[in-house]
C-alpha atoms as a PDB file:
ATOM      1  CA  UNK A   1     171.006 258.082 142.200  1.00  0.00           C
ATOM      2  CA  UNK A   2     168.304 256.697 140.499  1.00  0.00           C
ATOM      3  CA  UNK A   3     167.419 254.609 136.987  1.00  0.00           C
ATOM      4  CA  UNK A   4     164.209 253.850 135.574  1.00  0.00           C
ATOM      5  CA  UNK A   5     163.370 250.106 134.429  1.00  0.00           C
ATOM      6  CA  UNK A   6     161.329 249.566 131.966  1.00  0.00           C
ATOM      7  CA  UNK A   7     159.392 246.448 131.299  1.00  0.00           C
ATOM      8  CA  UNK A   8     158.554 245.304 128.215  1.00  0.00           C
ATOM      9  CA  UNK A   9     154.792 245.860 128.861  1.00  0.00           C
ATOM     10  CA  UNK A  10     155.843 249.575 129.437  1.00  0.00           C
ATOM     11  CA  UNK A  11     157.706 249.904 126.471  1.00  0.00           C
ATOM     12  CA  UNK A  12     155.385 249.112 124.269  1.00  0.00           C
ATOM     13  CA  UNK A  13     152.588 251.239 126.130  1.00  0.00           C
ATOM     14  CA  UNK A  14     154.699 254.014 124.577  1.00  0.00           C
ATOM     15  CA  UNK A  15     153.128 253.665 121.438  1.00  0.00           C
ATOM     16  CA  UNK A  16     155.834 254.622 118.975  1.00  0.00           C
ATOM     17  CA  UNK A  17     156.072 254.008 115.359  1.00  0.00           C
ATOM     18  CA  UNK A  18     157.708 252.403 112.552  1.00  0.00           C
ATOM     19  CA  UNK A  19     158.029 256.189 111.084  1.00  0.00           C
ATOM     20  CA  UNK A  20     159.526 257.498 114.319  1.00  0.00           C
ATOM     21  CA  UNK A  21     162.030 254.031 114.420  1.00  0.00           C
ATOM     22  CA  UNK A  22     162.967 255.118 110.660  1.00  0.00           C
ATOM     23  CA  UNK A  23     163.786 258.049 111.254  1.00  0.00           C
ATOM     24  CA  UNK A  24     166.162 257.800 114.347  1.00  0.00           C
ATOM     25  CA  UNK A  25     167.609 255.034 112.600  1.00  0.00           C
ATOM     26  CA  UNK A  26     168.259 256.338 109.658  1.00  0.00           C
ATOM     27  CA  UNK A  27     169.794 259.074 111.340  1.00  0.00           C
ATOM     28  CA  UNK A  28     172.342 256.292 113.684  1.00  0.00           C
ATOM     29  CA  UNK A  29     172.998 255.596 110.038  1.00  0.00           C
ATOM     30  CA  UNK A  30     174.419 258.586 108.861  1.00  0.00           C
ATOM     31  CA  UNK A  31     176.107 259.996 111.934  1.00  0.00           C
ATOM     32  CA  UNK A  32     177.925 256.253 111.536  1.00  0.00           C
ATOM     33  CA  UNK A  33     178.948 257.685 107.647  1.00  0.00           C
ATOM     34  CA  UNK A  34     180.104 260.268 109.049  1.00  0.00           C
ATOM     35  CA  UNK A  35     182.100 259.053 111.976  1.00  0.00           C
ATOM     36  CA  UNK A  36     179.749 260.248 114.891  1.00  0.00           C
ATOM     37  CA  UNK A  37     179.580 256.711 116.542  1.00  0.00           C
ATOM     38  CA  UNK A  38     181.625 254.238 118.488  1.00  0.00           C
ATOM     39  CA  UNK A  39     180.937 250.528 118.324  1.00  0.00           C
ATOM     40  CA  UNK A  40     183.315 247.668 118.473  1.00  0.00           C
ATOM     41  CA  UNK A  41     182.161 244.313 116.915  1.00  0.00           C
ATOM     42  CA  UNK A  42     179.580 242.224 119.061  1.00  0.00           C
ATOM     43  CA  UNK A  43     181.573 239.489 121.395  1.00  0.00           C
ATOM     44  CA  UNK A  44     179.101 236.071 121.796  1.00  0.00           C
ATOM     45  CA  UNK A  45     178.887 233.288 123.477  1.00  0.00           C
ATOM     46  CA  UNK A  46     177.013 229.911 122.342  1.00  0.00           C
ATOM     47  CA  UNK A  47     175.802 227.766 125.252  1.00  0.00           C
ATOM     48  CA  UNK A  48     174.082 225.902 123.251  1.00  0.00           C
ATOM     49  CA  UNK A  49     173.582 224.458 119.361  1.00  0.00           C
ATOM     50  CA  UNK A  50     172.880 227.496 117.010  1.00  0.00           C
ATOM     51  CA  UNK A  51     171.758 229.802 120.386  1.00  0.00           C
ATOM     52  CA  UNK A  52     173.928 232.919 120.761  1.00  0.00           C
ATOM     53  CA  UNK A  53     174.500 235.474 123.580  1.00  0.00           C
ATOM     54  CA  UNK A  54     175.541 238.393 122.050  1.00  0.00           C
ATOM     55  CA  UNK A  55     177.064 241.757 124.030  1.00  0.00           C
ATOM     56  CA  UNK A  56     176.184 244.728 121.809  1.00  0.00           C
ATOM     57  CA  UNK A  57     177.293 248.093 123.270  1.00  0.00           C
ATOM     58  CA  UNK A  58     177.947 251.621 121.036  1.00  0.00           C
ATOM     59  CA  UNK A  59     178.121 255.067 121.379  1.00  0.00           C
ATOM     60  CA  UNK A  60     176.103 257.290 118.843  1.00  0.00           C
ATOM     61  CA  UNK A  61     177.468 261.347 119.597  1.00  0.00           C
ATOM     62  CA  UNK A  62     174.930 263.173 117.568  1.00  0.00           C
ATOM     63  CA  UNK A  63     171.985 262.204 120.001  1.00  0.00           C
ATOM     64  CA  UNK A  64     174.424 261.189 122.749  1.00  0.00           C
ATOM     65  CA  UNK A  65     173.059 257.389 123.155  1.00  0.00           C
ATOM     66  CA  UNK A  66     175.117 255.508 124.813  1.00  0.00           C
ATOM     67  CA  UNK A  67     175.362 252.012 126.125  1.00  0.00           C
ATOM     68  CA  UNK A  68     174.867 248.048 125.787  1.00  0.00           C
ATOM     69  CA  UNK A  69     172.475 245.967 124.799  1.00  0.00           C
ATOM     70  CA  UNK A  70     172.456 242.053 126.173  1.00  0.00           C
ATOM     71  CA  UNK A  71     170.891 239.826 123.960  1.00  0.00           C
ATOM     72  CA  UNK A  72     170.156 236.149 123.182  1.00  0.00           C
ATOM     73  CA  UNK A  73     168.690 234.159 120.289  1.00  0.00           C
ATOM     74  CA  UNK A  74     167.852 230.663 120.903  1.00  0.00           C
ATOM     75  CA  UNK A  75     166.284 228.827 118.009  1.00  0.00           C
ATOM     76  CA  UNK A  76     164.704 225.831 120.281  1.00  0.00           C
ATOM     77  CA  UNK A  77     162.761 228.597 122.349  1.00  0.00           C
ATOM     78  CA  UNK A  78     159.637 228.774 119.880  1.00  0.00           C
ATOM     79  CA  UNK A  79     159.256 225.024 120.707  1.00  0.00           C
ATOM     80  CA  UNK A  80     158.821 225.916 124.500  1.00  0.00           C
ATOM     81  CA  UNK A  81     156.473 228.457 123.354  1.00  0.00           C
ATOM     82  CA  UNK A  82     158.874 231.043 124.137  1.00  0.00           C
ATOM     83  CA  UNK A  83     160.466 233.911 122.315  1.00  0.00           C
ATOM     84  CA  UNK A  84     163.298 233.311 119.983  1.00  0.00           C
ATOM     85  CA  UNK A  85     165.164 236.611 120.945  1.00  0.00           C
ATOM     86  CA  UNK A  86     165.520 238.357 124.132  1.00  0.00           C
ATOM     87  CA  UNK A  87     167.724 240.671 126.014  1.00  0.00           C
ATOM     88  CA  UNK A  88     167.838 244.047 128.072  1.00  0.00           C
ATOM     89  CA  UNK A  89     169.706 246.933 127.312  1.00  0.00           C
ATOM     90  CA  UNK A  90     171.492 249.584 129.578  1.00  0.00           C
ATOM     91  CA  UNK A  91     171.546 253.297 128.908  1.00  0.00           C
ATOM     92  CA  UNK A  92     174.358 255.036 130.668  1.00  0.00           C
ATOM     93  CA  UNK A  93     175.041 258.808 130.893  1.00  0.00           C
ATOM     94  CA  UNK A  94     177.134 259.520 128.358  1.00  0.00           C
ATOM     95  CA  UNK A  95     178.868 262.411 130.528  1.00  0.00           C
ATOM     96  CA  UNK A  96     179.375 260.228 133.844  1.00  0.00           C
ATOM     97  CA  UNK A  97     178.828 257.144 132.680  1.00  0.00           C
ATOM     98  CA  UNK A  98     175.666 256.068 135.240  1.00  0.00           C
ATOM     99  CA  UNK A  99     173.272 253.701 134.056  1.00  0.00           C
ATOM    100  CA  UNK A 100     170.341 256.061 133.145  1.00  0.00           C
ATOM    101  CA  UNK A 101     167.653 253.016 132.372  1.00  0.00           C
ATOM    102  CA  UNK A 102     167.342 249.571 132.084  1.00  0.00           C
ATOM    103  CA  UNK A 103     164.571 248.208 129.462  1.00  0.00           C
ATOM    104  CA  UNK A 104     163.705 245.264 128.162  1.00  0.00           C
ATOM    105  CA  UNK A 105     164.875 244.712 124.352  1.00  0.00           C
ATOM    106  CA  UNK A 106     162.697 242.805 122.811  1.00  0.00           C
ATOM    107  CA  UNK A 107     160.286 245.548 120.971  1.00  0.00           C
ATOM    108  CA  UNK A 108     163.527 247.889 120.305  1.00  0.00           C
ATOM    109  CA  UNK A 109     165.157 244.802 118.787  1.00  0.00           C
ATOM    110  CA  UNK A 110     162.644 243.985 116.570  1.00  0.00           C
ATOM    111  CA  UNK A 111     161.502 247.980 115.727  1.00  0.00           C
ATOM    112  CA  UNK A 112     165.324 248.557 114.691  1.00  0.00           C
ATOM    113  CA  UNK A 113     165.415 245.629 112.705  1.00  0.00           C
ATOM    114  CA  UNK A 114     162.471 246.323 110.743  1.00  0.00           C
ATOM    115  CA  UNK A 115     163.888 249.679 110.188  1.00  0.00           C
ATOM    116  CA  UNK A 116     167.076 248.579 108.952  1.00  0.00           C
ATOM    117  CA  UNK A 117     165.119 246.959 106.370  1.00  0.00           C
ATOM    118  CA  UNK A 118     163.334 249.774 105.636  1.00  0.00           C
ATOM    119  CA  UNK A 119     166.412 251.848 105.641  1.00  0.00           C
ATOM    120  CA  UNK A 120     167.969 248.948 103.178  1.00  0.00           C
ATOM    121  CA  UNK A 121     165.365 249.239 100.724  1.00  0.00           C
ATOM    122  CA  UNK A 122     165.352 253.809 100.905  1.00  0.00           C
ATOM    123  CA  UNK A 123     169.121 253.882  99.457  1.00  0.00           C
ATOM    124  CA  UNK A 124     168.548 250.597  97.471  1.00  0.00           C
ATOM    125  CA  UNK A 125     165.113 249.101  95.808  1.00  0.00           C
ATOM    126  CA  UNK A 126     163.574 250.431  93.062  1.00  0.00           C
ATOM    127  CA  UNK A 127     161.506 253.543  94.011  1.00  0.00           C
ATOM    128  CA  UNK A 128     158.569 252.015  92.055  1.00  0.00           C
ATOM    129  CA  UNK A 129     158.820 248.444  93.815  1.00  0.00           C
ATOM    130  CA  UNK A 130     155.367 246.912  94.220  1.00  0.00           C
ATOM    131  CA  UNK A 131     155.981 243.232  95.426  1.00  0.00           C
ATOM    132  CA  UNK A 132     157.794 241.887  98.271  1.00  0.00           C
ATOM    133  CA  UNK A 133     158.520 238.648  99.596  1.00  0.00           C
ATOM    134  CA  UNK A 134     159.368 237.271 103.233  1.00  0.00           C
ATOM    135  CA  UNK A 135     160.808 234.184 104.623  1.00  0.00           C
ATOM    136  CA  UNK A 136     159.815 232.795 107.699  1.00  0.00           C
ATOM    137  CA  UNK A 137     156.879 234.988 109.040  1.00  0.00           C
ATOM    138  CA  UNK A 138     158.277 235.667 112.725  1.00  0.00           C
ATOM    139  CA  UNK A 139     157.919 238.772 114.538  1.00  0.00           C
ATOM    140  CA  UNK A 140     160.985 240.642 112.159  1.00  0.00           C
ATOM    141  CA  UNK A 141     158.871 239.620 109.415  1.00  0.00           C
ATOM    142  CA  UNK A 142     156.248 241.836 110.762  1.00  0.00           C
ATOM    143  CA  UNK A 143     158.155 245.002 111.755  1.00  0.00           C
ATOM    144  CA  UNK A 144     159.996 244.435 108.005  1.00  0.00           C
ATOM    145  CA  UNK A 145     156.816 244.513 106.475  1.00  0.00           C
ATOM    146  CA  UNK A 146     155.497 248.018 108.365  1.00  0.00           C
ATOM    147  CA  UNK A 147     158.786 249.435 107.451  1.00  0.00           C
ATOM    148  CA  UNK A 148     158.207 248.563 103.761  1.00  0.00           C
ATOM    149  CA  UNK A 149     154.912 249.995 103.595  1.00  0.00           C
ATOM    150  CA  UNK A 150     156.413 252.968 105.083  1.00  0.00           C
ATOM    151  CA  UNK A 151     159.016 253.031 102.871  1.00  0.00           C
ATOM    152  CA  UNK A 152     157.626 251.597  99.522  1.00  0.00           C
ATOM    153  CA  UNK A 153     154.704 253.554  98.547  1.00  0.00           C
ATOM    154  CA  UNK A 154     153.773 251.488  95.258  1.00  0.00           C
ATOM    155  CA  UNK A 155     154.053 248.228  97.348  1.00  0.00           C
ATOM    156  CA  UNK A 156     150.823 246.017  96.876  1.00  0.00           C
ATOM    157  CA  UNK A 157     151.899 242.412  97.377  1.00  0.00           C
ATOM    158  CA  UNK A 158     153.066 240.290  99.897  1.00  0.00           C
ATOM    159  CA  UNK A 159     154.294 236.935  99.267  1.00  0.00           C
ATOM    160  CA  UNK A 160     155.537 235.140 102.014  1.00  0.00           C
ATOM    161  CA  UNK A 161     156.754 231.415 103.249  1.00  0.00           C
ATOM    162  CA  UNK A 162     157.147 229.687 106.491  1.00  0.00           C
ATOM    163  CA  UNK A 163     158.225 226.360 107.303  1.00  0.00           C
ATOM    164  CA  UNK A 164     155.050 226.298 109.667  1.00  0.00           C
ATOM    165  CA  UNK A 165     152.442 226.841 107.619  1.00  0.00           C
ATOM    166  CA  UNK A 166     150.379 228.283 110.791  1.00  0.00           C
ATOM    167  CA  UNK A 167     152.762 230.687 111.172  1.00  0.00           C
ATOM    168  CA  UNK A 168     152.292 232.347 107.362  1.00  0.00           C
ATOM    169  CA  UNK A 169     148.634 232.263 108.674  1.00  0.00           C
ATOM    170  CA  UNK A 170     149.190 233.760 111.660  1.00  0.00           C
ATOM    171  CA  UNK A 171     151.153 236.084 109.610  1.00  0.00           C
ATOM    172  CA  UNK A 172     148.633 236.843 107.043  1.00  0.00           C
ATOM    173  CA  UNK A 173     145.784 237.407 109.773  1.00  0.00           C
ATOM    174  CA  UNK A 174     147.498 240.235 111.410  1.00  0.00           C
ATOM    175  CA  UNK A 175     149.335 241.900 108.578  1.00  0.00           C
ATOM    176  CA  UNK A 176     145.881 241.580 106.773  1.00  0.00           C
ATOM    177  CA  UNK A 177     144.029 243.532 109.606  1.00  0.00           C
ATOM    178  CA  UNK A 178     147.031 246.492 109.561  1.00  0.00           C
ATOM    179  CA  UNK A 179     147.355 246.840 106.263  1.00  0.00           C
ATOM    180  CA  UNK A 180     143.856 245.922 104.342  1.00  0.00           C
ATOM    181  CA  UNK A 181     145.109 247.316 100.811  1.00  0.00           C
ATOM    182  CA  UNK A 182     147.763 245.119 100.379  1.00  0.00           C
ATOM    183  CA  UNK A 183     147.116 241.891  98.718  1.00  0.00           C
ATOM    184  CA  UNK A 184     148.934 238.807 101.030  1.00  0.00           C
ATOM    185  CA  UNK A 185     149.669 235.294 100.372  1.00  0.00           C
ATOM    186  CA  UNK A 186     150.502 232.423 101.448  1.00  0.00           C
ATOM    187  CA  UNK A 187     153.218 230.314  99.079  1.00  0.00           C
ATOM    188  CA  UNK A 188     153.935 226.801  99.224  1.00  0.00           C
ATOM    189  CA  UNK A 189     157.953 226.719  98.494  1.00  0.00           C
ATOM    190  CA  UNK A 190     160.741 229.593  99.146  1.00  0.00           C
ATOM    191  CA  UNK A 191     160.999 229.244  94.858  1.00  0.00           C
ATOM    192  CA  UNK A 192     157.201 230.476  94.193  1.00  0.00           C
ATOM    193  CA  UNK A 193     157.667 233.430  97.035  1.00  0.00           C
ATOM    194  CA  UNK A 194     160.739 234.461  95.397  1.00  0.00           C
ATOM    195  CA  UNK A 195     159.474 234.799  91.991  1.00  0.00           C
ATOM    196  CA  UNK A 196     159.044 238.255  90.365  1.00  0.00           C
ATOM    197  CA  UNK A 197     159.559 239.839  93.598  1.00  0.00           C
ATOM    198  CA  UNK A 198     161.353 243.447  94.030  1.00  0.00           C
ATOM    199  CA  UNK A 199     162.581 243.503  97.789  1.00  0.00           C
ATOM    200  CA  UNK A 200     163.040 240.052  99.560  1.00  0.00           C
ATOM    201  CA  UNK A 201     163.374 239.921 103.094  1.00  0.00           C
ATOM    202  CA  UNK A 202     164.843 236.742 105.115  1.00  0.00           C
ATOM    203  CA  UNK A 203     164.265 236.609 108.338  1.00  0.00           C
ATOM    204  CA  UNK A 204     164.593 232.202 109.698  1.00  0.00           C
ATOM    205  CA  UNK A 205     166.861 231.287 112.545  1.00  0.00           C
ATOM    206  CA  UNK A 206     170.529 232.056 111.962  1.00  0.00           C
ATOM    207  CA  UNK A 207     172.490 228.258 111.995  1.00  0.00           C
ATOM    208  CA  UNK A 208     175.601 227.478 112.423  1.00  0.00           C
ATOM    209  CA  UNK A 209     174.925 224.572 109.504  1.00  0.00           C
ATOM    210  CA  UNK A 210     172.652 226.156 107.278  1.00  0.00           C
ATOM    211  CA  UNK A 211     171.029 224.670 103.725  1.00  0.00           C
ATOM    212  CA  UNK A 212     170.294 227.842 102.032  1.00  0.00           C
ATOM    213  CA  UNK A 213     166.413 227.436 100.486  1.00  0.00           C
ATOM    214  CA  UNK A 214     167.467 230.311  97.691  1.00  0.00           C
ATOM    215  CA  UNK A 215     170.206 230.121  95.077  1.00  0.00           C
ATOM    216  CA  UNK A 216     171.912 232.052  92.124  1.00  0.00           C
ATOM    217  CA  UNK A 217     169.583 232.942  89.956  1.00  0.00           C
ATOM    218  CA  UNK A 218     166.090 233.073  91.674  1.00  0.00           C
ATOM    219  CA  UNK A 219     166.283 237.151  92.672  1.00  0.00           C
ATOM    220  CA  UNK A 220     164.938 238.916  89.599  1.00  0.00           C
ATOM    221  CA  UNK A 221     166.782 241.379  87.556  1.00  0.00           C
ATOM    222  CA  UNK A 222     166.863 244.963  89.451  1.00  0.00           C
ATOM    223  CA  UNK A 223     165.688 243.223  92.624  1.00  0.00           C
ATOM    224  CA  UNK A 224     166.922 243.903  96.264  1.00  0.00           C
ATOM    225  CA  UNK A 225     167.913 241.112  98.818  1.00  0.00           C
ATOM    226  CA  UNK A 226     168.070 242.126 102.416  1.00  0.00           C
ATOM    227  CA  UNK A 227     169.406 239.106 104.955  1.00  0.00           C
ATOM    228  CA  UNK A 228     168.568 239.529 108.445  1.00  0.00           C
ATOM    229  CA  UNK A 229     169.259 235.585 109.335  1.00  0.00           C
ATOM    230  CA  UNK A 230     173.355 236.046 107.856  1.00  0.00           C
ATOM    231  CA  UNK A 231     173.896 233.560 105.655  1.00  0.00           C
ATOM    232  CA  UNK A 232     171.261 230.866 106.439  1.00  0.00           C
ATOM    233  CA  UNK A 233     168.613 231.730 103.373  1.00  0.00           C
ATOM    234  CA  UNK A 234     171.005 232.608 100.857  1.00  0.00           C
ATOM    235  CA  UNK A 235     173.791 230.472  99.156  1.00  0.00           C
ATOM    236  CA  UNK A 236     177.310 232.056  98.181  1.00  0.00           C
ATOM    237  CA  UNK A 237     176.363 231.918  94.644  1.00  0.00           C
ATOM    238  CA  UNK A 238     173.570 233.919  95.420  1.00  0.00           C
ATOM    239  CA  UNK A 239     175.492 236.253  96.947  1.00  0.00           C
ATOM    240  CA  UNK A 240     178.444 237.032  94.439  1.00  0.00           C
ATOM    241  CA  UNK A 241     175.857 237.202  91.535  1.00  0.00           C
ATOM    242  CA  UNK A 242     174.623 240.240  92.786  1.00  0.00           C
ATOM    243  CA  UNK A 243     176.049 243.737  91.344  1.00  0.00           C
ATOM    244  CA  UNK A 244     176.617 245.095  94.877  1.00  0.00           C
ATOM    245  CA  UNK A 245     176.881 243.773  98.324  1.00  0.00           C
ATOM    246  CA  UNK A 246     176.528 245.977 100.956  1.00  0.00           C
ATOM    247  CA  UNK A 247     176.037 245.492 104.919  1.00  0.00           C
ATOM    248  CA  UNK A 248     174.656 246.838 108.059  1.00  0.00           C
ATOM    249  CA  UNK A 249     178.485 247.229 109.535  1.00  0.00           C
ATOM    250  CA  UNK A 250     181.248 245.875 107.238  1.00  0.00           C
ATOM    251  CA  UNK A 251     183.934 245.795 110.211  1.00  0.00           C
ATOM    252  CA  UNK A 252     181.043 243.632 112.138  1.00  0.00           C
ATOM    253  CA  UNK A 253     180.775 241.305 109.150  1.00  0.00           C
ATOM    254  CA  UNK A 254     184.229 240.738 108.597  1.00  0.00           C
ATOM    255  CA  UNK A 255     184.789 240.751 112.612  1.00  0.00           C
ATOM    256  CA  UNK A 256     182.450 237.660 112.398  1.00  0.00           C
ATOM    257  CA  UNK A 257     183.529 235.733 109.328  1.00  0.00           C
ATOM    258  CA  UNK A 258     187.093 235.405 110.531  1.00  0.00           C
ATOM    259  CA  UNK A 259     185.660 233.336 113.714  1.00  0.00           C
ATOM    260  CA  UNK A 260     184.999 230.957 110.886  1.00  0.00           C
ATOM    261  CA  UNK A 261     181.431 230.235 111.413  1.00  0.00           C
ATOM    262  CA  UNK A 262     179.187 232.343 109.319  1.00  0.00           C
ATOM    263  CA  UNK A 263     179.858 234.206 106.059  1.00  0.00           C
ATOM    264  CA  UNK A 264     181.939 231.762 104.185  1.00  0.00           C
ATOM    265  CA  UNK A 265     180.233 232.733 100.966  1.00  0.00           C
ATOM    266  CA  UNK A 266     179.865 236.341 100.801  1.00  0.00           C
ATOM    267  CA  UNK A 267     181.724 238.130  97.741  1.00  0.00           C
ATOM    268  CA  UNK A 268     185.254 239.071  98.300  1.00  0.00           C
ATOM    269  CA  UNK A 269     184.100 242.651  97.214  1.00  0.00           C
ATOM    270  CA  UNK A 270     181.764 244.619  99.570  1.00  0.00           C
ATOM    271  CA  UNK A 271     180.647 247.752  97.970  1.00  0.00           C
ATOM    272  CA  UNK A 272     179.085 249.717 101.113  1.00  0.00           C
ATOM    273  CA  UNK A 273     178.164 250.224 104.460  1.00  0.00           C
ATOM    274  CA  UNK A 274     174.534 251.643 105.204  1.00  0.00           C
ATOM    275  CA  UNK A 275     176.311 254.337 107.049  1.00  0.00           C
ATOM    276  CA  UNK A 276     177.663 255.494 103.787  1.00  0.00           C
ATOM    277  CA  UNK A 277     174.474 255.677 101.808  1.00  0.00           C
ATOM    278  CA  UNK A 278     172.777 257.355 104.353  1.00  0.00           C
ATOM    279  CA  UNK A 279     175.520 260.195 104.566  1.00  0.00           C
ATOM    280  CA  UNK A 280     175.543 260.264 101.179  1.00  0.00           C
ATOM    281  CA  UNK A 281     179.157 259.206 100.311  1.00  0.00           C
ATOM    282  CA  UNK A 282     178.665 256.632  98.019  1.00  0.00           C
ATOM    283  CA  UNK A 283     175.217 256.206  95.975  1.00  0.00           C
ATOM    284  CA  UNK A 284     173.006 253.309  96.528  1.00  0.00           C
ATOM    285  CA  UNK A 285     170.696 252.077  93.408  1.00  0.00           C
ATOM    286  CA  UNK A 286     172.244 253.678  90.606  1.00  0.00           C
ATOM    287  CA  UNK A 287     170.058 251.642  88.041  1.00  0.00           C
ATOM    288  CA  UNK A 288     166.706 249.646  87.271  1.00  0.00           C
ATOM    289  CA  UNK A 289     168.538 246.359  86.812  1.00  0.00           C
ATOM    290  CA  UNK A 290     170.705 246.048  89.291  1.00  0.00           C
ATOM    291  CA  UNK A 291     170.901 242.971  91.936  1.00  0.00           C
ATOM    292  CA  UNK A 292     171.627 244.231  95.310  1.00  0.00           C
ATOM    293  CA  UNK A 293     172.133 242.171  98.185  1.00  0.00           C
ATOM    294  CA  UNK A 294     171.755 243.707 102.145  1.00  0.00           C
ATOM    295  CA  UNK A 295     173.237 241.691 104.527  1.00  0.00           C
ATOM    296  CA  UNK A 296     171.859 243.576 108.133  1.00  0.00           C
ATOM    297  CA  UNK A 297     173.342 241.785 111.018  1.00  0.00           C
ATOM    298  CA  UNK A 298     172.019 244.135 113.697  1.00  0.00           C
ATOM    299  CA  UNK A 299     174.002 246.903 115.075  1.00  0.00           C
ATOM    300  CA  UNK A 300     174.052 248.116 118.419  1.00  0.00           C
ATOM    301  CA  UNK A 301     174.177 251.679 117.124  1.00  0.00           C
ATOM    302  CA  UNK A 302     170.005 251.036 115.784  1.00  0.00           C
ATOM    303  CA  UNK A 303     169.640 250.091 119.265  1.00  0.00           C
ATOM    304  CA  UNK A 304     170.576 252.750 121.189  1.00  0.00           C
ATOM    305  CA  UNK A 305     169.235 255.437 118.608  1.00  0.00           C
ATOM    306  CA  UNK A 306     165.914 253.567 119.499  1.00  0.00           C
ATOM    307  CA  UNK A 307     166.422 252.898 122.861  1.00  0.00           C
ATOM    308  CA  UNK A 308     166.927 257.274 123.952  1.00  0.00           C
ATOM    309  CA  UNK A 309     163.788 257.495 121.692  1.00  0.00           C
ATOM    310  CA  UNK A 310     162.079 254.991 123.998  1.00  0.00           C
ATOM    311  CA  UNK A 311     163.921 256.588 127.188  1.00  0.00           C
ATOM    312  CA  UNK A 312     162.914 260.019 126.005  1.00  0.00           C
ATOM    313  CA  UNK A 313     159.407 259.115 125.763  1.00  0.00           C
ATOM    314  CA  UNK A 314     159.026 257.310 128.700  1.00  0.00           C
ATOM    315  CA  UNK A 315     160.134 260.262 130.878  1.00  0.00           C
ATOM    316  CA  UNK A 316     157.735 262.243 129.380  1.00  0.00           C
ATOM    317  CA  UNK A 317     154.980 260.009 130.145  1.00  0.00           C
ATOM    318  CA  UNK A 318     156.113 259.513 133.547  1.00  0.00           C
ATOM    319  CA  UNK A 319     156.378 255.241 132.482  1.00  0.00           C
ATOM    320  CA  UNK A 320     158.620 252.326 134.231  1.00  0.00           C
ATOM    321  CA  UNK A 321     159.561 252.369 137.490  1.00  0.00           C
ATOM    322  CA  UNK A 322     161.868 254.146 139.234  1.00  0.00           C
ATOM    323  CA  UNK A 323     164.860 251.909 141.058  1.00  0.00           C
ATOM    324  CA  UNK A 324     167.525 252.728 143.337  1.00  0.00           C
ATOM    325  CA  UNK A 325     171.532 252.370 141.850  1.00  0.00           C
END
């Protein structure tokens, strides 16, 4: 018996797309609306101050994907000059249960994330949405942003905010280069990048002891808020003000609030899962004016949809290595 490993040099010599991540995710979507998938909430552990170690597995039936995903998130890496989040993830055999591959996560976790946001805002922004705004201009800011553009086909500005101003350069620079039509810029407060916008995307460290920079009140009328850093950007107020709050994985959500950390101030009501939208169960944006608020944790379901794309591929191309079990 055999695996493959994959590095994360190899995996990204594969050369796969923000359409091609949309579309397999989408798809983990709706197989989870439709009961096709099998994933528990992710167990963590916290070594350190605001650093997690999450264990994500999940079975997804329809493209038989299954297995676990190992990742970490520490906050006081970027200071080391290190990543912020990194992990492998296992693909077993669905059928006997050996590990198939073993990859590094990085690119799938940040591919799957941007495509959750691009998923978020199919089923849920305004189909004639032209401006978007990011917080903190990491590397999900960048895979958010391709998945917009994929998604969004009206979009023309970019308003973004960092609390290292480098880093909205940095951000600006490359985003600039891929995508030379849109107009990007650079804001001076988490207020002016908000305002007027029609999909905003948050995307800062997740804390433990957060001060929220955006409130009730700043996301426009018939905007869409999509939260990929929990509850750290956005204050409860924010939250309940909006007509519908929907997440990623409600059972995760819930799984997480009642550890008592995160997630004090969401609404008491959630109106939808992703999975649901995406099978078609339950509309999404049913108006112009609506305020709709996303709240993508990160599921391992994304993951492994992504991860038998990247497996798939890499077979064909003959990539990785081939180890020994």
């Amino acid at each position: 018996m055999e695996l493959i490993y994959l590095s994360r040099k190899d995996v990204e010599g594969l050369s796969i797309g923000m359409h091609e991540a949309l579309t397999v995710v989408d798809q983990g979507f709706r197989l989870k609306g439709l009961g096709q998938t099998e994933m528990p909430p992710k167990p963590g552990i916290h070594p350190r101050n605001n650093a997690f170690i999450h264990a994500m597995p999940a079975y997804v039936k329809g493209v038989e994907a299954a297995g676990l995903k190992w990742v970490s998130g520490y906050p006081t890496n970027i200071e080391k000059g290190l990543p912020y989040i990194t992990g492998l993830l296992v693909l077993n055999d669905p059928e006997t249960g050996i590990p198939m591959a073993v990859m590094d996560s990085s690119w799938i976790t940040a591919m799957r994330t941007g495509a959750s946001v691009g998923i978020s805002a199919k089923y849920l922004a305004k189909q004639a949405s032209c401006v978007a705004a990011i917080l903190g201009c990491g590397v999900q800011a960048r895979t958010s942003l391709r998945a917009l553009v994929e998604i969004l086909p009206d979009l023309s500005q970019v308003r973004c905010y960092d609390l290292y101003p480098e880093a909205s350069r940095r951000f600006i620079d490359e985003m600039s280069l891929a995508f030379p039509k849109l107009h990007l810029t650079a804001c001076s407060s988490p207020a002016e990048m908000i305002r007027g916008a029609d999909v905003v995307v948050t995307a800062i460290p997740i804390l433990a002891e957060p001060k929220p920079p955006l409130d009730a009140g700043m996301l426009k009328e018939g905007g869409l808020a999509v939260a990929l850093d929990y509850d750290s950007a956005w204050t409860g107020s924010a939250m309940e003000e909006c007509d519908k709050f929907v997440s990623d994985d409600i059972g995760q959500l819930l799984s997480t609030q009642k550890e008592g950390v995160f997630f004090s101030g969401i609404p008491g009501e959630i109106y939808a899962d992703l999975g649901e939208l995406a099978a078609g169960l339950k509309p999404g944006r049913q108006n112009e004016t609506e305020k709709i608020f996303s709240m993508n944790m990160g599921i391992a379901i994304d993951d492994m949809v992504t991860a038998r794309l990247v497996y798939e591929r890499a077979l064909a191309r003959e990539a990785g290595t081939r180890l020994p079990l």
